[in-house]
N, C-alpha and C. Protein backbone atom coordinates (compact mmCIF):
# COMPACT_ATOMS: atom_id res chain seq x y z
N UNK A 1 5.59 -23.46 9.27
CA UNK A 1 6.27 -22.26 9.72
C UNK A 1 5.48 -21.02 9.31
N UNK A 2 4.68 -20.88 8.13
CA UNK A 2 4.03 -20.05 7.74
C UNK A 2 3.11 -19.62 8.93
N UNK A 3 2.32 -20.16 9.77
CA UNK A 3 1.35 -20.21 10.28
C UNK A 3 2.10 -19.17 11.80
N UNK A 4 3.10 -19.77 11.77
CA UNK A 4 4.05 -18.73 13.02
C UNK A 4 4.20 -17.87 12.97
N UNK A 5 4.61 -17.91 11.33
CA UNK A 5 4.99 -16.04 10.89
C UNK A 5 3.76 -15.50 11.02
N UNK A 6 2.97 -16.37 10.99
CA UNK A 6 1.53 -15.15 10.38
C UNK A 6 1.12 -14.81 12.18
N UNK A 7 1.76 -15.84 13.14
CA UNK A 7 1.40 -15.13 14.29
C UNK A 7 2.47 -13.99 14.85
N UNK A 8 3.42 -13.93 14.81
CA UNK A 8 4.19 -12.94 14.71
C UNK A 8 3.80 -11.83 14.34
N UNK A 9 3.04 -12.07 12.89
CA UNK A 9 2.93 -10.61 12.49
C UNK A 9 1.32 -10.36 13.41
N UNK A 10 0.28 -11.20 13.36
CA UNK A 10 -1.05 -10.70 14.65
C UNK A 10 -0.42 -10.26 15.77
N UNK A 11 0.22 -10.83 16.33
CA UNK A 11 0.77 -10.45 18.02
C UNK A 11 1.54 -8.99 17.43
N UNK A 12 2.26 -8.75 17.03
CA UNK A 12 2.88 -7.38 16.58
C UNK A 12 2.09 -6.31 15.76
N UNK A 13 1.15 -6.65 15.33
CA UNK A 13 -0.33 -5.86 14.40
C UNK A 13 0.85 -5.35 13.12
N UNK A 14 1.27 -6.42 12.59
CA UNK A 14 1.57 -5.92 11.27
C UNK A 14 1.08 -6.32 10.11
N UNK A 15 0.82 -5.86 9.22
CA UNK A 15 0.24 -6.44 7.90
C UNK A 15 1.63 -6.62 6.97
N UNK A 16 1.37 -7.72 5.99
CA UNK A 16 2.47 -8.54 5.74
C UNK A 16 2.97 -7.46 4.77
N UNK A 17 2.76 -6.06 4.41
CA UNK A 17 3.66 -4.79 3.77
C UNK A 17 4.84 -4.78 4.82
N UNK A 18 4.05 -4.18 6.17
CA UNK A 18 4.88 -3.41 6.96
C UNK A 18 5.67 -4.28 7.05
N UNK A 19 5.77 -5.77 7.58
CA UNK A 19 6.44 -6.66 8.16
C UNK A 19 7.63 -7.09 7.37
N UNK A 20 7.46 -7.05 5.80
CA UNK A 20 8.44 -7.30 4.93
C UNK A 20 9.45 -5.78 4.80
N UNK A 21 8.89 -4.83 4.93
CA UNK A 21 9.47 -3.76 5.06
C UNK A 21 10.50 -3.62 6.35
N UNK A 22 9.76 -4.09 7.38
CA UNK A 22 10.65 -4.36 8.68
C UNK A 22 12.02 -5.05 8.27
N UNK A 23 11.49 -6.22 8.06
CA UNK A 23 12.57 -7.27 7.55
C UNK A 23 13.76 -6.55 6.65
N UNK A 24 13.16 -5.68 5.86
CA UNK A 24 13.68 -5.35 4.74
C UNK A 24 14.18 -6.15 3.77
N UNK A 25 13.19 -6.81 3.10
CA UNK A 25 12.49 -8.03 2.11
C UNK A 25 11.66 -7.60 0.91
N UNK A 26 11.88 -8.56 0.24
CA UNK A 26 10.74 -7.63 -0.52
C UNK A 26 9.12 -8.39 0.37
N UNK A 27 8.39 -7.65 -0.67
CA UNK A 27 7.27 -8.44 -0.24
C UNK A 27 6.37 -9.18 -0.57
N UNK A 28 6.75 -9.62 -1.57
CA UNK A 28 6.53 -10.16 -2.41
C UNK A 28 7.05 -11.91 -1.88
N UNK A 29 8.42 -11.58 -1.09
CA UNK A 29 9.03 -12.97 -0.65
C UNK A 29 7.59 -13.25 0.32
N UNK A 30 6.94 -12.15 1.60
CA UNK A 30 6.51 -12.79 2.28
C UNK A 30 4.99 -13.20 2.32
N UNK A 31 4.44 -12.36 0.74
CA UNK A 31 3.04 -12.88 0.27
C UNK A 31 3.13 -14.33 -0.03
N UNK A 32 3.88 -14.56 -0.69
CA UNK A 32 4.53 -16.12 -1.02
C UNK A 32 4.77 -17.03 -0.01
N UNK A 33 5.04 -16.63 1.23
CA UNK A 33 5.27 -17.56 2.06
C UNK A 33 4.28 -17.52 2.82
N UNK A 34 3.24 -16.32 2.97
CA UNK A 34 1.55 -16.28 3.86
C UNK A 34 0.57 -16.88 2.88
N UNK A 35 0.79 -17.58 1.54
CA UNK A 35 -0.25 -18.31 0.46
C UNK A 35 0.39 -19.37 0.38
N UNK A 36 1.85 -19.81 1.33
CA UNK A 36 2.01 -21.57 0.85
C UNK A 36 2.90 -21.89 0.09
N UNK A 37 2.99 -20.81 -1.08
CA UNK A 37 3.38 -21.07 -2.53
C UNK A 37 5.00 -21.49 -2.40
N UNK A 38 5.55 -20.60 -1.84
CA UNK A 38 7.31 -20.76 -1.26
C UNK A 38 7.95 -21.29 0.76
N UNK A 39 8.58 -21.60 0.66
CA UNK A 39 8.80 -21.71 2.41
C UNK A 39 9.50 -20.88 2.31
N UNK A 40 9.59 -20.95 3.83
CA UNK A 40 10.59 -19.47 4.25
C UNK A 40 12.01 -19.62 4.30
N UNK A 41 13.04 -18.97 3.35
CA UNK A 41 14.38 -18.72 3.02
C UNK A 41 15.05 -18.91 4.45
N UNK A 42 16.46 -19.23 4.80
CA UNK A 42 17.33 -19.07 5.39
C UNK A 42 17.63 -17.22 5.64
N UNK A 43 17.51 -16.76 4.68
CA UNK A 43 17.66 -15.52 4.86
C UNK A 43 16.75 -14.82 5.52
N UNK A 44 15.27 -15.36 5.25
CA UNK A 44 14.13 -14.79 6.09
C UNK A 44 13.98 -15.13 7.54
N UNK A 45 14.38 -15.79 7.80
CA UNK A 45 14.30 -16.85 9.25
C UNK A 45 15.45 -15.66 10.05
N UNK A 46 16.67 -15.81 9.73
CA UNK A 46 17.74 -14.61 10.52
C UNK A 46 17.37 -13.57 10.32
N UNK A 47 16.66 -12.82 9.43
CA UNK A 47 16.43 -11.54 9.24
C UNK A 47 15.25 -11.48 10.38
N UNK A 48 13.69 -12.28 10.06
CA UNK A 48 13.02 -12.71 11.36
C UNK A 48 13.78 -12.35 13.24
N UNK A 49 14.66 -13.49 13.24
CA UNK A 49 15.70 -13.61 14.74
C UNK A 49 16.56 -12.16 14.90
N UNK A 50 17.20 -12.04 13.77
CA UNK A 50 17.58 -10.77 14.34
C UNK A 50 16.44 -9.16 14.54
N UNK A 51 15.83 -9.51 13.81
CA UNK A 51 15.21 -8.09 13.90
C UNK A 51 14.19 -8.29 15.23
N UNK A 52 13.61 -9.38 15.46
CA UNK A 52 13.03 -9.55 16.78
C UNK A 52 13.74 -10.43 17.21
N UNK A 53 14.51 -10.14 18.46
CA UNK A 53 15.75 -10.84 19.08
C UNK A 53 14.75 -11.58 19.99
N UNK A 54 13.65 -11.02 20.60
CA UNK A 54 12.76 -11.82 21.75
C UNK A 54 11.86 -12.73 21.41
N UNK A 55 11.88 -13.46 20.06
CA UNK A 55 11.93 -14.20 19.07
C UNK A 55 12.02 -15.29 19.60
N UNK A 56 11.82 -16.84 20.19
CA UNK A 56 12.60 -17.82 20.31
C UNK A 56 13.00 -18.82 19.25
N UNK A 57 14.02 -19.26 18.50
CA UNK A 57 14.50 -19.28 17.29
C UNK A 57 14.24 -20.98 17.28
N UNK A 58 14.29 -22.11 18.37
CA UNK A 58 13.25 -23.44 18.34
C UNK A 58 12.21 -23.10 18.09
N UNK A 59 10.78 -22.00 18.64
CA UNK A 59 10.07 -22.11 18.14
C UNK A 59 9.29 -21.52 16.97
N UNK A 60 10.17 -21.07 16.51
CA UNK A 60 10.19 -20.47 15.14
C UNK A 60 10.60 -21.26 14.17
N UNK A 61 11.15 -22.41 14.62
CA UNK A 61 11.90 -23.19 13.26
C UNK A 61 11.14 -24.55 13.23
N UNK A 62 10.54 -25.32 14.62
CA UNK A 62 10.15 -26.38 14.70
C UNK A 62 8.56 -26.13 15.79
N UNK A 63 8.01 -25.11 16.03
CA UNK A 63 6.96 -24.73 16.90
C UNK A 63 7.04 -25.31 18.50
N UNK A 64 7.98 -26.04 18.54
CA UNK A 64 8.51 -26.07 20.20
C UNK A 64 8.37 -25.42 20.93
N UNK A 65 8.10 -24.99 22.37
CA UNK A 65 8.69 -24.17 23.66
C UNK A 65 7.71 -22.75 23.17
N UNK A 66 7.97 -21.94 23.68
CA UNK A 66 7.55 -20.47 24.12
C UNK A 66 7.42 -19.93 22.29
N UNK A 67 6.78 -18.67 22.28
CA UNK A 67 6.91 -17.83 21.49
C UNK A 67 8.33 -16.74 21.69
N UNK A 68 8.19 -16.77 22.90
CA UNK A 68 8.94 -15.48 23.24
C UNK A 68 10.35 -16.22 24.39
N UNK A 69 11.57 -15.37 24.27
CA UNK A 69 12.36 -16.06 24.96
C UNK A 69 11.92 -15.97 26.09
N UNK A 70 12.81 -16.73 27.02
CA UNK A 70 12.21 -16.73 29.07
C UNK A 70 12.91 -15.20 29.10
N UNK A 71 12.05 -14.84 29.87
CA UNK A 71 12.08 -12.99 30.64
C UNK A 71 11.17 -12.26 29.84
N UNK A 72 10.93 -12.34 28.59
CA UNK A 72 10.50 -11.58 28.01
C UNK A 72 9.22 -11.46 28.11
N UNK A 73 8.31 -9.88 28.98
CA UNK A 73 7.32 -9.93 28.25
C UNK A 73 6.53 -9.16 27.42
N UNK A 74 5.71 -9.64 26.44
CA UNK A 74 5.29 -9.45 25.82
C UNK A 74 4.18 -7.84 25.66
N UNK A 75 3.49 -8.24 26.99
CA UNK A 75 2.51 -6.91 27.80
C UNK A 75 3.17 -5.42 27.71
N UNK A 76 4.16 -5.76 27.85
CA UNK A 76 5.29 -4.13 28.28
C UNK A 76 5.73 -3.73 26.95
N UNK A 77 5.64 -4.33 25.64
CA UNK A 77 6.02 -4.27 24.39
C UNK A 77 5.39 -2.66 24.10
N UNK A 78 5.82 -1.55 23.37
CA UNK A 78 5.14 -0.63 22.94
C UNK A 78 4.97 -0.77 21.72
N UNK A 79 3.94 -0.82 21.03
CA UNK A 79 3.09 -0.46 19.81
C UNK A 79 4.40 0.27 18.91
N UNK A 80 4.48 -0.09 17.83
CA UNK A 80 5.17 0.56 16.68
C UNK A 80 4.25 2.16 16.57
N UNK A 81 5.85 2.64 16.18
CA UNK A 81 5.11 4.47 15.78
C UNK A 81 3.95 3.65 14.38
N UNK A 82 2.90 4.72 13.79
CA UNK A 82 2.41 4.71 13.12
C UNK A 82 1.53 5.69 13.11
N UNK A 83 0.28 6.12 11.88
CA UNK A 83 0.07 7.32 11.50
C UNK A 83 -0.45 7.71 12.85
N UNK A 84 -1.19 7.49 13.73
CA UNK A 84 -1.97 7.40 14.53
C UNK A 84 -1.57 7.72 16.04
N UNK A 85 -0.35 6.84 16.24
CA UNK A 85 0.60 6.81 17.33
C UNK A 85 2.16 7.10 16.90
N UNK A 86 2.20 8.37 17.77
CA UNK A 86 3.49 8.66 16.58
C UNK A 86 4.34 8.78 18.63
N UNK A 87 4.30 8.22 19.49
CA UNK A 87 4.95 8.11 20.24
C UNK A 87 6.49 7.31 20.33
N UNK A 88 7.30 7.45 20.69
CA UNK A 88 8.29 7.25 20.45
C UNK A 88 8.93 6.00 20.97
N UNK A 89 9.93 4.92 20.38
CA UNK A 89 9.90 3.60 20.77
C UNK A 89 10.81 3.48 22.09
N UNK A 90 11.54 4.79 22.42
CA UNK A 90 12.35 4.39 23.68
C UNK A 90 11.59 5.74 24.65
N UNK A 91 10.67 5.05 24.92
CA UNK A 91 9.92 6.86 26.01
C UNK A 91 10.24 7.09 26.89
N UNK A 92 11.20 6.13 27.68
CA UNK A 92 12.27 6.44 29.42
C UNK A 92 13.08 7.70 28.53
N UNK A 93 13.76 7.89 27.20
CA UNK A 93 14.64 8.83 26.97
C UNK A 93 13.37 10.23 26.80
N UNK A 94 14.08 11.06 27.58
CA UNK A 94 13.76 12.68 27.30
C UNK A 94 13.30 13.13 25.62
N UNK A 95 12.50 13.65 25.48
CA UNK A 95 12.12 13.73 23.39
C UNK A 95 12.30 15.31 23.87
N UNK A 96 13.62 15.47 22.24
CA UNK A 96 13.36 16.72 22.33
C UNK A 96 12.24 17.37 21.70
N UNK A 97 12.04 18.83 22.07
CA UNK A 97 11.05 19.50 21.22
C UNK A 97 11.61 20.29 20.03
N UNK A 98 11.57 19.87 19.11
CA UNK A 98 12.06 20.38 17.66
C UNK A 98 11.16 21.78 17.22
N UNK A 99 11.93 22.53 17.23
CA UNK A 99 11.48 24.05 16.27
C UNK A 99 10.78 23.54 15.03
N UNK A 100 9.92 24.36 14.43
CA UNK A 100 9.22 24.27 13.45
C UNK A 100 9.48 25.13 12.82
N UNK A 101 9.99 24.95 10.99
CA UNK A 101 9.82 26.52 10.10
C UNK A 101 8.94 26.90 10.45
N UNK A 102 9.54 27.81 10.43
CA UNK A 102 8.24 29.55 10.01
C UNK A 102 7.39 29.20 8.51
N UNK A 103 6.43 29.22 9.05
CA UNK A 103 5.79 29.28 7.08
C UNK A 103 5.96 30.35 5.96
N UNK A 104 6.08 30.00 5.30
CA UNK A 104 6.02 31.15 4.11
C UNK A 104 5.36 32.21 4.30
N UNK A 105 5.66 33.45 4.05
CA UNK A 105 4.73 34.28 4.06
C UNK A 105 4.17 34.53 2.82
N UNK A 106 2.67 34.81 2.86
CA UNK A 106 2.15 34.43 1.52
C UNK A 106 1.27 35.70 1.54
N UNK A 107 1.74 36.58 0.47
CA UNK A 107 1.22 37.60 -0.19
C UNK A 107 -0.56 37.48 -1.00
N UNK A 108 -1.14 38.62 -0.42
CA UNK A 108 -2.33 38.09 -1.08
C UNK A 108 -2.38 38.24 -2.76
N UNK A 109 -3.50 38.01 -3.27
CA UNK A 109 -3.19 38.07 -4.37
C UNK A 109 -3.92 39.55 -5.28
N UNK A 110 -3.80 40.18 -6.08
CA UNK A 110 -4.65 41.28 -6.40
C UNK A 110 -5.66 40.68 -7.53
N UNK A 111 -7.17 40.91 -7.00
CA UNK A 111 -7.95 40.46 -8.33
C UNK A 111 -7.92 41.70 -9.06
N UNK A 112 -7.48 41.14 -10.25
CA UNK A 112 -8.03 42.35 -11.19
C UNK A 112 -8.47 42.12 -12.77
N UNK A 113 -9.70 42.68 -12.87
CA UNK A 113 -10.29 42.42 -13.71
C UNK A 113 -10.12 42.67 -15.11
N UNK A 114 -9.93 41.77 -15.97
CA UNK A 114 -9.77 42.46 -17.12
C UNK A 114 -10.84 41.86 -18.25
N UNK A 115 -10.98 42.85 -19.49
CA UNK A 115 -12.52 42.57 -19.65
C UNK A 115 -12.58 41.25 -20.91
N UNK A 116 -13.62 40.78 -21.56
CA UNK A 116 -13.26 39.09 -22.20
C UNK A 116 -13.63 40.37 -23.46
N UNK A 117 -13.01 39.53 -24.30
CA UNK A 117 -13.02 40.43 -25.78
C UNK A 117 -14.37 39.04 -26.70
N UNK A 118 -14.76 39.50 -26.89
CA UNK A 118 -16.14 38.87 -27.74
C UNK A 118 -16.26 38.56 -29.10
N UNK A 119 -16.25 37.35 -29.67
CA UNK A 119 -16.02 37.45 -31.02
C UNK A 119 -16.99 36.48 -31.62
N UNK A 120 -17.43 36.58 -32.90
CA UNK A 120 -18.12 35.97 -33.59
C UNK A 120 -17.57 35.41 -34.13
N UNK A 121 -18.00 33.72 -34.47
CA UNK A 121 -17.55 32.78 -35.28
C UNK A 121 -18.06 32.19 -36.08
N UNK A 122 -18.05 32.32 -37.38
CA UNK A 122 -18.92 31.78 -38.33
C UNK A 122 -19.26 30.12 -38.14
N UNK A 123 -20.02 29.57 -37.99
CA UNK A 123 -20.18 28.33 -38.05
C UNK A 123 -20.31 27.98 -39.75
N UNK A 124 -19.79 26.81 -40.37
CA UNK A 124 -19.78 26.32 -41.32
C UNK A 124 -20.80 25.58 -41.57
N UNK A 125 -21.52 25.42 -42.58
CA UNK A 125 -22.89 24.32 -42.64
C UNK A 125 -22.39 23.21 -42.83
N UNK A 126 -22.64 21.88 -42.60
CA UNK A 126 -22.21 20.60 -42.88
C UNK A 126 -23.56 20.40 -44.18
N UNK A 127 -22.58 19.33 -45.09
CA UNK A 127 -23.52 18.69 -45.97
C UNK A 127 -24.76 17.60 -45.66
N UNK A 128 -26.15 17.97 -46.26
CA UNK A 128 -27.07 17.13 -45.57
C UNK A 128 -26.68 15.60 -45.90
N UNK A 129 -26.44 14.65 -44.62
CA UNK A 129 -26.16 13.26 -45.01
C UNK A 129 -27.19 12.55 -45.01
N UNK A 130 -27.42 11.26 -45.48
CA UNK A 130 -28.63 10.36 -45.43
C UNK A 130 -27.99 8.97 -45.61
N UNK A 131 -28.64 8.01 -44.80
CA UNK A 131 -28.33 6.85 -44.63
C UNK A 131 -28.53 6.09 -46.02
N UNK A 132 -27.49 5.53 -46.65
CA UNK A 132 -27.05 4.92 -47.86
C UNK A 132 -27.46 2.90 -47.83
N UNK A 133 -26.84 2.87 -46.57
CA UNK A 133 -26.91 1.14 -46.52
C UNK A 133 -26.66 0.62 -45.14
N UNK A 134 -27.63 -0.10 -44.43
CA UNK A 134 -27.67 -1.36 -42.94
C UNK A 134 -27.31 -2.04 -43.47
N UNK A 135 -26.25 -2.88 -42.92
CA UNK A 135 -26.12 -4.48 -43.07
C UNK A 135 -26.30 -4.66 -41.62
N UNK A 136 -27.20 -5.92 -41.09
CA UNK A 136 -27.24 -6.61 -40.49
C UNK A 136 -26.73 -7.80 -40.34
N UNK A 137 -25.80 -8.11 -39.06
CA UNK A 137 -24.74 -8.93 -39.32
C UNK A 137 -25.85 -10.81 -38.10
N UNK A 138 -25.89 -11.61 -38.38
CA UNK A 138 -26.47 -12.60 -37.33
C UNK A 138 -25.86 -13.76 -36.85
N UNK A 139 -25.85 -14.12 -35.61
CA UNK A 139 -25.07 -15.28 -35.20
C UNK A 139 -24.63 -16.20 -36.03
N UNK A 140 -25.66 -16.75 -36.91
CA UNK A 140 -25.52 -17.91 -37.94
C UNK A 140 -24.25 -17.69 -39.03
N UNK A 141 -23.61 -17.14 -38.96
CA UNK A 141 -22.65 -16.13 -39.73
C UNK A 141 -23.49 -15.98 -41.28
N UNK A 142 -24.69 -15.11 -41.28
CA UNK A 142 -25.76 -14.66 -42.39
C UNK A 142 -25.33 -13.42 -41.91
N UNK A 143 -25.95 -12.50 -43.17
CA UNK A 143 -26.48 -10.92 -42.63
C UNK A 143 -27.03 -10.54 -43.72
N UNK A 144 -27.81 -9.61 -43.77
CA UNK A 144 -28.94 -8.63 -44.40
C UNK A 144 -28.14 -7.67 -45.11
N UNK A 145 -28.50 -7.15 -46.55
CA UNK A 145 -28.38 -5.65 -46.63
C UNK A 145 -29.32 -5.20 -46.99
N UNK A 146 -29.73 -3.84 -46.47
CA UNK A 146 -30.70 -2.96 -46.63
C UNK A 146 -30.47 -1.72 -47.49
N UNK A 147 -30.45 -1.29 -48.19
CA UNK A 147 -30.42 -0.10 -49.33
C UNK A 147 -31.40 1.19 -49.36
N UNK A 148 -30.92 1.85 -49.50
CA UNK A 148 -32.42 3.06 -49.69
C UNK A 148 -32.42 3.33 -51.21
């Protein structure tokens, strides 16, 4: 059954986010069921049938008969809105044209300069350090010390 869903979601161009999102699933149920790991729930299968009614529900359950019920075709299907295609899923209905806010009106800004005040900072001397002792540590669990 996995192998169906996964054509479902090619023939519909969904990636298994959107498709669980469709469902309204997590998605986690349907990574699990596109790697094998789980079969597909009773709950996923009706959520599947109902949300695509043109679905045929034999061959979704046992790979029998058609993909799609008789009448249905597939060709005339419109593409889901998305970033790209933001056309609308029933386009025989009239779309209204929605007003847009007004944008903000945005005041410029005044540069104005004000001047950097300058200050001297004593730097502190650090004490002169000198290297005291290497240990060298070696695979063999040995190590060296070196001394000055």
């Amino acid at each position: 059954m996995k192998d169906r869903i996964q054509r479902i979601m090619d023939r519909e161009e969904l990636t298994p986010a959107r498709f669980a999102d469709r469902l309204q699933i997590n998605r986690a149920i349907i990574s699990h069921i596109l790697n094998g790991r789980n079969n597909p729930s009773l709950d996923v299968v009706t959520r599947i049938l109902n949300e695509m009614d043109y679905i045929e529900p034999e061959w979704l359950l046992s790979g029998k008969g058609n993909m799609y019920k008789t009448g249905y075709d597939d060709s005339s299907s419109l593409p889901a809105p998305d970033l790209f295609n933001q056309e609308a899923i029933n386009a025989d209905e009239p779309s209204e044209v929605s007003e847009k806010p007004h944008a903000a009106e945005v005041k410029p800004h005044e540069n104005t300069l004000q001047s950097a005040e300058i200050k001297h900072v004593a730097t502190q001397s650090k004490p002169h350090k000198e290297i005291a002792q290497i240990i060298v540590y070696y695979t063999d669990n040995t190590f060296e010390t070196f001394r000055r």
